[in-house]
C-alpha atoms as a PDB file:
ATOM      1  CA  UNK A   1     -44.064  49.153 -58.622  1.00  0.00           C
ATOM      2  CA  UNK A   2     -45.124  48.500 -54.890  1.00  0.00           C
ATOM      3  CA  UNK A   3     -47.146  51.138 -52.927  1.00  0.00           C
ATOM      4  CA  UNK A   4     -44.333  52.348 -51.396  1.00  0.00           C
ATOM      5  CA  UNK A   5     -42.376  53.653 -54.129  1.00  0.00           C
ATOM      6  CA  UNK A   6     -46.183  54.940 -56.121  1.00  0.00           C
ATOM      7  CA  UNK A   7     -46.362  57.003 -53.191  1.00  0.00           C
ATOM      8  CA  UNK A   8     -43.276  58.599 -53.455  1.00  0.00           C
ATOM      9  CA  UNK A   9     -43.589  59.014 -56.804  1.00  0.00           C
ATOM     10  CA  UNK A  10     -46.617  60.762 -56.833  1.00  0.00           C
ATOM     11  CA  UNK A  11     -45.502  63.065 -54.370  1.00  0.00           C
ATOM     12  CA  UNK A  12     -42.509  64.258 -55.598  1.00  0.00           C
ATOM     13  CA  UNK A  13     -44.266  64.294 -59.492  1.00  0.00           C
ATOM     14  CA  UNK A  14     -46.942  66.912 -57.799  1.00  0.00           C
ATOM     15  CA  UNK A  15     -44.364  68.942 -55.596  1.00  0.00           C
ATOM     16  CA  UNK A  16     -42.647  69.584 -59.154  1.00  0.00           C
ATOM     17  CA  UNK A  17     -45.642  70.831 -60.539  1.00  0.00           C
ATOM     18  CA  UNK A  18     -46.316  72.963 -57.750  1.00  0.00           C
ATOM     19  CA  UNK A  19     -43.051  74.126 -57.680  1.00  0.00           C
ATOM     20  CA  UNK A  20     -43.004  74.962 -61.865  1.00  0.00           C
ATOM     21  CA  UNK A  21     -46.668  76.653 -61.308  1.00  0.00           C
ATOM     22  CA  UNK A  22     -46.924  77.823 -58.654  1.00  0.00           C
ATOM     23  CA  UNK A  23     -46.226  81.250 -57.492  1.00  0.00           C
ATOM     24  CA  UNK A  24     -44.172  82.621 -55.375  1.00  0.00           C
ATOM     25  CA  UNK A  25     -45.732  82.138 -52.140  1.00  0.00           C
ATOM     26  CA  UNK A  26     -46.302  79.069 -52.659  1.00  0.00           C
ATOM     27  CA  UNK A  27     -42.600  77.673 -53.564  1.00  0.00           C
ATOM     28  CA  UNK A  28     -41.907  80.253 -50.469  1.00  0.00           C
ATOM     29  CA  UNK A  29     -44.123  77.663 -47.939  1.00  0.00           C
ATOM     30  CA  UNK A  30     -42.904  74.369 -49.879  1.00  0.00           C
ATOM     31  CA  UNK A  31     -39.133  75.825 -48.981  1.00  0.00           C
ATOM     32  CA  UNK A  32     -40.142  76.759 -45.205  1.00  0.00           C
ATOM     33  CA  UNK A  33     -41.830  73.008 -45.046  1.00  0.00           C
ATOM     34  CA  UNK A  34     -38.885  71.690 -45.937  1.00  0.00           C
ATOM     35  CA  UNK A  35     -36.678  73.842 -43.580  1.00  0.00           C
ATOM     36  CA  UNK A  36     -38.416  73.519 -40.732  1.00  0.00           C
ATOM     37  CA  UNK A  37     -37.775  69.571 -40.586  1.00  0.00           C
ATOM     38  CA  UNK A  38     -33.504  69.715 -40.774  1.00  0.00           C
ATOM     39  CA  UNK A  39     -31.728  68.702 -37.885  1.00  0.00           C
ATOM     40  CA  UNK A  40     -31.850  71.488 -35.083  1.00  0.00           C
ATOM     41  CA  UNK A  41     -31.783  71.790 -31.462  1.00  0.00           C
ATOM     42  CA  UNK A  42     -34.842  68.996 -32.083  1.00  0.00           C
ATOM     43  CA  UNK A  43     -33.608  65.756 -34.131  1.00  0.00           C
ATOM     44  CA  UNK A  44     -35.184  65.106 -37.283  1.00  0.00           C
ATOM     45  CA  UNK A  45     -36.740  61.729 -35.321  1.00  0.00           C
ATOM     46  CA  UNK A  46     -38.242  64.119 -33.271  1.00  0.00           C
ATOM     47  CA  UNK A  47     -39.570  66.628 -35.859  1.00  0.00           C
ATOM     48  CA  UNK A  48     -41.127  63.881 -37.696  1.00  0.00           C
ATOM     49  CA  UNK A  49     -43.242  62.362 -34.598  1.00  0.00           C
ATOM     50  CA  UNK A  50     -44.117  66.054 -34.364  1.00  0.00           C
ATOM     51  CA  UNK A  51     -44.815  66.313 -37.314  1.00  0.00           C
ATOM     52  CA  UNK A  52     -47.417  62.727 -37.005  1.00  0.00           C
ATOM     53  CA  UNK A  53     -48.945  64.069 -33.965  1.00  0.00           C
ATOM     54  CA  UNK A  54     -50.316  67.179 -35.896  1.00  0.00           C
ATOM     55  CA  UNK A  55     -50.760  65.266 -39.001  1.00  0.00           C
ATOM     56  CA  UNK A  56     -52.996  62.789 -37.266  1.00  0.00           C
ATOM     57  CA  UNK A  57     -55.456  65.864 -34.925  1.00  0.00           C
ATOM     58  CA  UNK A  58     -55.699  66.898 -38.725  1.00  0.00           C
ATOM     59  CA  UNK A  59     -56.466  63.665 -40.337  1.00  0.00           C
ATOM     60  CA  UNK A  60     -54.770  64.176 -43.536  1.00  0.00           C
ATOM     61  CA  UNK A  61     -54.199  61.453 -44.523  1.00  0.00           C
ATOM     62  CA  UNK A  62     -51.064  62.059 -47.016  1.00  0.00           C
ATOM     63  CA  UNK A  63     -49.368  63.696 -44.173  1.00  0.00           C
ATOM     64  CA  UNK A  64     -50.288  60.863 -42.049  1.00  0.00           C
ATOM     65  CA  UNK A  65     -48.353  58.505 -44.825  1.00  0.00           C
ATOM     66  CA  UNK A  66     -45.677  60.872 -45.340  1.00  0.00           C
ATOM     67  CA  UNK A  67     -44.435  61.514 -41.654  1.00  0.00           C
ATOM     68  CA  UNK A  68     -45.075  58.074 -41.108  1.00  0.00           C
ATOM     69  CA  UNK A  69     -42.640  56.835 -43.756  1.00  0.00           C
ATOM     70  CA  UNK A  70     -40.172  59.680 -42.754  1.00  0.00           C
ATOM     71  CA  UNK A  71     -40.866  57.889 -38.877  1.00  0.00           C
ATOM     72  CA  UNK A  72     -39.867  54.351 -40.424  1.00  0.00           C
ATOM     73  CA  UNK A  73     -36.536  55.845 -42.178  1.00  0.00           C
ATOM     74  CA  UNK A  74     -35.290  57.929 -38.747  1.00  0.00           C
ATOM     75  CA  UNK A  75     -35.666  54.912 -36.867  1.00  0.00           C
ATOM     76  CA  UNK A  76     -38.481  55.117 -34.870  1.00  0.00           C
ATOM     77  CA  UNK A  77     -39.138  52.045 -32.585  1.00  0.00           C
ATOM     78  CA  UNK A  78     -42.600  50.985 -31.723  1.00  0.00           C
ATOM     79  CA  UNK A  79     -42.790  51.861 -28.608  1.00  0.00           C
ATOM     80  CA  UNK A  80     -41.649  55.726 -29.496  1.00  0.00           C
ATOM     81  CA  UNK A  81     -44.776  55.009 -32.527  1.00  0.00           C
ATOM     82  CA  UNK A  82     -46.966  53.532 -29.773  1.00  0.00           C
ATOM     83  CA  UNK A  83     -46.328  56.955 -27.410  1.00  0.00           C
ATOM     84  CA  UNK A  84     -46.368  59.036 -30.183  1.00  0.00           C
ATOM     85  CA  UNK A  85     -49.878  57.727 -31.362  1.00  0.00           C
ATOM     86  CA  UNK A  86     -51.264  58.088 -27.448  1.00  0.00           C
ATOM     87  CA  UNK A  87     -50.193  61.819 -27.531  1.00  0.00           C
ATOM     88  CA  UNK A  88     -51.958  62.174 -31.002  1.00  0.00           C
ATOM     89  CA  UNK A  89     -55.238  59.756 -29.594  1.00  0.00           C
ATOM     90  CA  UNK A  90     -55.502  61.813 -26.229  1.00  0.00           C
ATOM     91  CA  UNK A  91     -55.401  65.576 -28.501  1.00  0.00           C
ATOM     92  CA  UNK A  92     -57.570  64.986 -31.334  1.00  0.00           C
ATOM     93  CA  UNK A  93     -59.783  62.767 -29.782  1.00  0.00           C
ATOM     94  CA  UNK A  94     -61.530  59.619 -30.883  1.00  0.00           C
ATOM     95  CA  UNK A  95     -62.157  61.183 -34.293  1.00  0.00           C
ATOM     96  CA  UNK A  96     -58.842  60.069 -34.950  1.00  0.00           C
ATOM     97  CA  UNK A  97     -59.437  56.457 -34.415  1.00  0.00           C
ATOM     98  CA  UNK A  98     -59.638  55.318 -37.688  1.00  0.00           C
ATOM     99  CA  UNK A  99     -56.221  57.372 -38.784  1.00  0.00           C
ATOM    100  CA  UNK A 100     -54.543  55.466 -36.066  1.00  0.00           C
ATOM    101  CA  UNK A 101     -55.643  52.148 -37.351  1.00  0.00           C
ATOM    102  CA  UNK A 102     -54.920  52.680 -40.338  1.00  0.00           C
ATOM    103  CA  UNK A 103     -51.629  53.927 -39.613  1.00  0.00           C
ATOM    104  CA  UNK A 104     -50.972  50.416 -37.276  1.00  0.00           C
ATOM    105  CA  UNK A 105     -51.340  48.372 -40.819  1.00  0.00           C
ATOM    106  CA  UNK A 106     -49.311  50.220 -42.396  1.00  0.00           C
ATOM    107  CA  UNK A 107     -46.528  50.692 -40.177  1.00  0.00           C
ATOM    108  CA  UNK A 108     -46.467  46.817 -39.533  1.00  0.00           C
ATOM    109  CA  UNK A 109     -46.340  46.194 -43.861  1.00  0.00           C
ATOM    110  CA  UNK A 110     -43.875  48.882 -43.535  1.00  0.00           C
ATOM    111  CA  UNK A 111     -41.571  46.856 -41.143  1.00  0.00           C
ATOM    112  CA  UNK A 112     -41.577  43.991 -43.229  1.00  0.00           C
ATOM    113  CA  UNK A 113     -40.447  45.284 -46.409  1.00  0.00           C
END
């Protein structure tokens, strides 16, 4: 198993046990997470860079992983990743730094596979 698909699978594994355990609130936000990003008057591209931007000023870092694979899959080019990380640099500040290096390595393994 490569770190790709141990990713994935430990997302979806948790989002199931949320979604068994949790109440209903909770499976309530999980659903409106997973509305919000559908195609709209924004492309999903779009919502996902979005979606980056805030995931980065927030340095989370399984968001950060998550949008960014969702980024790879809608076909974002580097230079819409390179923009997209300026936007996120310039709001949240040089705290964000290391989230942006980070997220260079991995987009560049991600590329290759």
């Amino acid at each position: 198993m490569n770190e790709e698909d141990s990713f994935e699978e430990k997302r979806e594994k948790l989002n199931e046990l949320v979604l068994e355990k949790g109440n209903l609130e909770m499976k309530r936000f999980f659903n409106l997470d997973t509305q919000v990003y559908r195609e709209g008057a924004l492309t999903r591209k779009t919502k996902e860079l979005l979606g980056l931007v805030a995931s980065i000023v927030l340095r989370c870092d399984d968001c950060i992983e998550y949008h960014m694979r969702r980024c790879h899959e809608e076909g974002v080019s580097d230079e819409e990743m390179n923009e997209t990380l300026s936007i996120a640099l310039v709001v949240g500040g040089s705290i964000t730094i290391p989230h942006i290096r980070e997220l260079f390595e991995k987009w560049q393994k991600l590329k290759e596979v």
